[in-house]
C-alpha atoms as a PDB file:
ATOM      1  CA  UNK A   1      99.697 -69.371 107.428  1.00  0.00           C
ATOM      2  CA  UNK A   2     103.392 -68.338 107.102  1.00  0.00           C
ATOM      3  CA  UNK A   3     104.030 -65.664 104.108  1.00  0.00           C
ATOM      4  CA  UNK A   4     106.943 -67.065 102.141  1.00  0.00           C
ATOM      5  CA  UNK A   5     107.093 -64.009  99.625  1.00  0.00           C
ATOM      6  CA  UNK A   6     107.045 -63.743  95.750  1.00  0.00           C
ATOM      7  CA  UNK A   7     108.338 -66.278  94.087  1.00  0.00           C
ATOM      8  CA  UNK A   8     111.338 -64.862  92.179  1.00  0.00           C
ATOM      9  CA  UNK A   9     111.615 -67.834  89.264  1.00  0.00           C
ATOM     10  CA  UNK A  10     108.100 -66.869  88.342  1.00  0.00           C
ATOM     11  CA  UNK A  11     108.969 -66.824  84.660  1.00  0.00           C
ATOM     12  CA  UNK A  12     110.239 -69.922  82.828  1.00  0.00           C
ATOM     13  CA  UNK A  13     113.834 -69.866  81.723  1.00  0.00           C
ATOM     14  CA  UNK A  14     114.899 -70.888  78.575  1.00  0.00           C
ATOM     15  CA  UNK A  15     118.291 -71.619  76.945  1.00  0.00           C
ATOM     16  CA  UNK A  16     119.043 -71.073  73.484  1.00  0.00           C
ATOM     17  CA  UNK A  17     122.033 -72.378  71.692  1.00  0.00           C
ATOM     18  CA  UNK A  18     123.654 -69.571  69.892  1.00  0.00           C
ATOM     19  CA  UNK A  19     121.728 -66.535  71.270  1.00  0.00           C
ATOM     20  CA  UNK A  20     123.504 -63.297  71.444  1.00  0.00           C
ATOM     21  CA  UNK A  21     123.120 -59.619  73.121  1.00  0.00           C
ATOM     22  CA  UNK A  22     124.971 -56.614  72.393  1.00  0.00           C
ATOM     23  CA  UNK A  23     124.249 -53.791  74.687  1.00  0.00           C
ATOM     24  CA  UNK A  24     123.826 -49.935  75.359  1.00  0.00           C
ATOM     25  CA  UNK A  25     123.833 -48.169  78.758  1.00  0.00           C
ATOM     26  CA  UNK A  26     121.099 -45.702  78.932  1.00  0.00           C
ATOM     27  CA  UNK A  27     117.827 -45.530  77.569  1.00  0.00           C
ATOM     28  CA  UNK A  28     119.121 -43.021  74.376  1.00  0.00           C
ATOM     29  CA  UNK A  29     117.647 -45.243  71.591  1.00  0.00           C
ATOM     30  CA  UNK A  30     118.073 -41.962  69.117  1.00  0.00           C
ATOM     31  CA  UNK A  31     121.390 -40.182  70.600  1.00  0.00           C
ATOM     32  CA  UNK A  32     124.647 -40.882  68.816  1.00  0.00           C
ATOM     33  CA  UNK A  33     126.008 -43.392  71.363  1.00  0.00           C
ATOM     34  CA  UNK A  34     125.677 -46.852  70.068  1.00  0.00           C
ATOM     35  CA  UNK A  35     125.448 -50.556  71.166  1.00  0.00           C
ATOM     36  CA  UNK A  36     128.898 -52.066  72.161  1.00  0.00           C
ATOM     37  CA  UNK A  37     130.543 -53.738  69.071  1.00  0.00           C
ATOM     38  CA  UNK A  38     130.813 -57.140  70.709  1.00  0.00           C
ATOM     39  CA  UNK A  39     127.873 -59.783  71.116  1.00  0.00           C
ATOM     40  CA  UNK A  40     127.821 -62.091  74.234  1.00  0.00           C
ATOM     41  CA  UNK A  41     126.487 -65.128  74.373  1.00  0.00           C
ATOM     42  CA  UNK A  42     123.003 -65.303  76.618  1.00  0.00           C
ATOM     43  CA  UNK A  43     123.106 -68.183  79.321  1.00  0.00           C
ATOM     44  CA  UNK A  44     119.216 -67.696  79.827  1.00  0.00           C
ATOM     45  CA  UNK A  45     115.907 -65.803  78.832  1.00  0.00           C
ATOM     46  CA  UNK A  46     112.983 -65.278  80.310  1.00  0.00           C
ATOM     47  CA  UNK A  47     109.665 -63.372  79.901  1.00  0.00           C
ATOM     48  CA  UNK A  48     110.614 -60.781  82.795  1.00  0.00           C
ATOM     49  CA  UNK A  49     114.659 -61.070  81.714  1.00  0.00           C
ATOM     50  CA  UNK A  50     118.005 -61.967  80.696  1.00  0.00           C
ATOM     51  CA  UNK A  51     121.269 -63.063  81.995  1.00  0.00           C
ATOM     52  CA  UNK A  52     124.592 -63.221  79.669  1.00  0.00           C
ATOM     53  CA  UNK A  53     128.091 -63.503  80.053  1.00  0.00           C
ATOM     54  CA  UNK A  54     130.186 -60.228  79.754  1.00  0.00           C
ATOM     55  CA  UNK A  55     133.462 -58.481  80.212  1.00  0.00           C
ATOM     56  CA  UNK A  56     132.617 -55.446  81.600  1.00  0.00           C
ATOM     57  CA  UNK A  57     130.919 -54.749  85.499  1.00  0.00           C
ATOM     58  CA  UNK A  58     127.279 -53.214  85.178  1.00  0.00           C
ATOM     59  CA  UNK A  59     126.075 -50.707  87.620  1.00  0.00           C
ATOM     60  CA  UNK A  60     122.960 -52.300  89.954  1.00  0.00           C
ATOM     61  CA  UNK A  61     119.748 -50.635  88.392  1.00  0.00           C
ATOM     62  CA  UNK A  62     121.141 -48.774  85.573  1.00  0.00           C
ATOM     63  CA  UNK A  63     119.133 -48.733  82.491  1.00  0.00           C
ATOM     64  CA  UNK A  64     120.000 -50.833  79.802  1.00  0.00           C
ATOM     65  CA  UNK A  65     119.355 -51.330  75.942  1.00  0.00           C
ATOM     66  CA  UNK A  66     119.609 -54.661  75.001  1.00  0.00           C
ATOM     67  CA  UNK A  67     119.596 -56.419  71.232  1.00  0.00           C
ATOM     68  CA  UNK A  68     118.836 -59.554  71.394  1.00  0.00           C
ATOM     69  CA  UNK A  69     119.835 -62.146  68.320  1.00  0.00           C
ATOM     70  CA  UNK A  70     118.403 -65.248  68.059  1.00  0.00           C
ATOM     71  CA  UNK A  71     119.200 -68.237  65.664  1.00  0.00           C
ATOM     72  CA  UNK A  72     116.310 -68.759  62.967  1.00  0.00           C
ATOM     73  CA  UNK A  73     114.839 -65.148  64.223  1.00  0.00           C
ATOM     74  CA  UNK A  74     115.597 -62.708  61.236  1.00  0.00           C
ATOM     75  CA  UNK A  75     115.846 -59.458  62.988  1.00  0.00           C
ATOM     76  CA  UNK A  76     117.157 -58.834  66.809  1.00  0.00           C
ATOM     77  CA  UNK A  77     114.532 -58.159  69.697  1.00  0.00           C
ATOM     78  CA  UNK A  78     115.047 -54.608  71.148  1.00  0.00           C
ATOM     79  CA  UNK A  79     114.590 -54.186  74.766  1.00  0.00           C
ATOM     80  CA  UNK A  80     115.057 -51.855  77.844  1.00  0.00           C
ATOM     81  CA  UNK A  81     115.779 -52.828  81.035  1.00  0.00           C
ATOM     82  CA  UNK A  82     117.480 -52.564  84.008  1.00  0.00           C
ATOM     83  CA  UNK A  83     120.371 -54.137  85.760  1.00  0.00           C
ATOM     84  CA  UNK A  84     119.171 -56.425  88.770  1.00  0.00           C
ATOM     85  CA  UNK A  85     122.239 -58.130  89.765  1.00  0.00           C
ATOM     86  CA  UNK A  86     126.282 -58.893  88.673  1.00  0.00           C
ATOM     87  CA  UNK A  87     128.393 -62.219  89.343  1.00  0.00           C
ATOM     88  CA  UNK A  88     131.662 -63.136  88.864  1.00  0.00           C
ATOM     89  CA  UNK A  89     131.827 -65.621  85.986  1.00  0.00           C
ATOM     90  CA  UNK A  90     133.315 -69.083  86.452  1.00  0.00           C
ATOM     91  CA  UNK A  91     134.662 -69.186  83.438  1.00  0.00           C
ATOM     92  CA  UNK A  92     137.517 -67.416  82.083  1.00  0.00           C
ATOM     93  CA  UNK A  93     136.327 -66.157  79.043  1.00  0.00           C
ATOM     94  CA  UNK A  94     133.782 -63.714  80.151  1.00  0.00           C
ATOM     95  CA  UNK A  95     134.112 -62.289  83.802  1.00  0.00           C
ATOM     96  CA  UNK A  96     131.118 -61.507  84.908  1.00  0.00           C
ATOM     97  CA  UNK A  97     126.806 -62.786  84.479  1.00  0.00           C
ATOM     98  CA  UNK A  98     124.844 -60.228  84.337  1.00  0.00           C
ATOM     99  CA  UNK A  99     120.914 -60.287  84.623  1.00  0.00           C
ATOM    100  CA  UNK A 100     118.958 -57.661  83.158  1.00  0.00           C
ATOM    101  CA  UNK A 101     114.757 -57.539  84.262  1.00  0.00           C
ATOM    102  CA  UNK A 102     113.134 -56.274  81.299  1.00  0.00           C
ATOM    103  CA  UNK A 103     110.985 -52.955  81.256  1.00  0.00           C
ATOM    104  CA  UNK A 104     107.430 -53.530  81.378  1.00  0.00           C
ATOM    105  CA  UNK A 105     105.711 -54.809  77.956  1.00  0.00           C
ATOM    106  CA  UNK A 106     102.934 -52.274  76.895  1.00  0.00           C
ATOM    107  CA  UNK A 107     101.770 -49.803  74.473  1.00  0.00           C
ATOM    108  CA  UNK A 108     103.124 -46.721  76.449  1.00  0.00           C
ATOM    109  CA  UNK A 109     106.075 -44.557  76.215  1.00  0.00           C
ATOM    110  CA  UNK A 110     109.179 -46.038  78.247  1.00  0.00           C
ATOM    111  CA  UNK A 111     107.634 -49.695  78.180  1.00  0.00           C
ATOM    112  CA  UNK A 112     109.076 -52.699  76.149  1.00  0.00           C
ATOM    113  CA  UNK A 113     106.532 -53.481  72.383  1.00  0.00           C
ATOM    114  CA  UNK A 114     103.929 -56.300  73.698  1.00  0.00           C
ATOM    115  CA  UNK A 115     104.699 -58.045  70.312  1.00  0.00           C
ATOM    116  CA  UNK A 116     108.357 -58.661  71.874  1.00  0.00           C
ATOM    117  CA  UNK A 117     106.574 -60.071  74.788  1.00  0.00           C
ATOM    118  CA  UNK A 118     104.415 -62.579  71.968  1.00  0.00           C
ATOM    119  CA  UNK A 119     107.673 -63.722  70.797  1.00  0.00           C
ATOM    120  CA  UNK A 120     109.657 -64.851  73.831  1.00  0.00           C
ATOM    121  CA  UNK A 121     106.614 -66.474  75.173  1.00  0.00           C
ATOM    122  CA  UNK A 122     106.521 -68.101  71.502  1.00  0.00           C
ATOM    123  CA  UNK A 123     110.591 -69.093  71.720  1.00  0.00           C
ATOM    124  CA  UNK A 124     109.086 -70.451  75.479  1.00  0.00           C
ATOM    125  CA  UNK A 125     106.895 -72.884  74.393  1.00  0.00           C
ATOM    126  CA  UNK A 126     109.117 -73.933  71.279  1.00  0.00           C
ATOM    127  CA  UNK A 127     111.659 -74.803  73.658  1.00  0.00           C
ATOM    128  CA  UNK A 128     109.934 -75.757  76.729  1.00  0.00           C
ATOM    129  CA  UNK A 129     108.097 -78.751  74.290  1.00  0.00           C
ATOM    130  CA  UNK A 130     111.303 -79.523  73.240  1.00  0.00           C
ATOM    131  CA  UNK A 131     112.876 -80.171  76.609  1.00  0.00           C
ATOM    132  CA  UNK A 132     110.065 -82.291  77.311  1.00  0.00           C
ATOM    133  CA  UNK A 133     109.552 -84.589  74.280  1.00  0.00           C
ATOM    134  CA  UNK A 134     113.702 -85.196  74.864  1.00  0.00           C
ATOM    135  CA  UNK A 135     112.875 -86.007  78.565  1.00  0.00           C
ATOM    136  CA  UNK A 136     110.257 -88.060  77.495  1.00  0.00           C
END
């Protein structure tokens, strides 16, 4: 039997209307530098990531903090991650994609909160249903 690999779309992607990320390079949650002032609109989410549309070219594999926002979801989701890859953007507003593979999720030092974890797989069944009864 041929190995094919891992499959890299493992984790169901989701697109919200109206979600948002600001940013911070670095993992320095308590230094004085702080999350870039503007918010950029996510194209999709997913438990192991993000991609969004932005102005500025990341750095392959440099650590990220990321603040998610999220219609109907009071307070943002903080992650860390890392940059996986860069695009040019198609459209004109925002240059580039960039897609962001979230830290691990787990009650250690240097991983992502599990609860965060609870909640995007909660957002991915929400919408996941909802793409289906509308296919339906």
């Amino acid at each position: 039997m041929e190995y094919k690999g891992i499959n890299r779309r493992a984790c169901k992607r989701i697109k919200i209307t109206g979600a948002t990320v600001t940013y911070k390079q670095g993992r320095f949650f308590f230094s004085k530098k702080q999350y870039v002032e503007e918010f950029y609109p996510i194209v999709e989410i997913s438990r192991g990531g993000v991609r969004f549309m932005g102005k500025k070219l990341f750095t392959i594999s440099s650590q990220v903090s990321l603040k998610i926002s999220l219609p109907e979801e009071p307070s943002p989701l903080i992650l860390k991650g890392k940059v996986r890859w860069t695009s040019l953007n198609p459209a004109m507003s925002y240059k580039y994609q960039i897609g962001i593979q979230f830290d691990p999720f787990a009650l250690k030092k240097g991983c992502n909160h599990p609860e965060i974890l609870e909640k995007i797989m909660k957002l991915e069944q929400k919408f996941l249903a909802n793409k289906k009864s509308i296919n339906h």
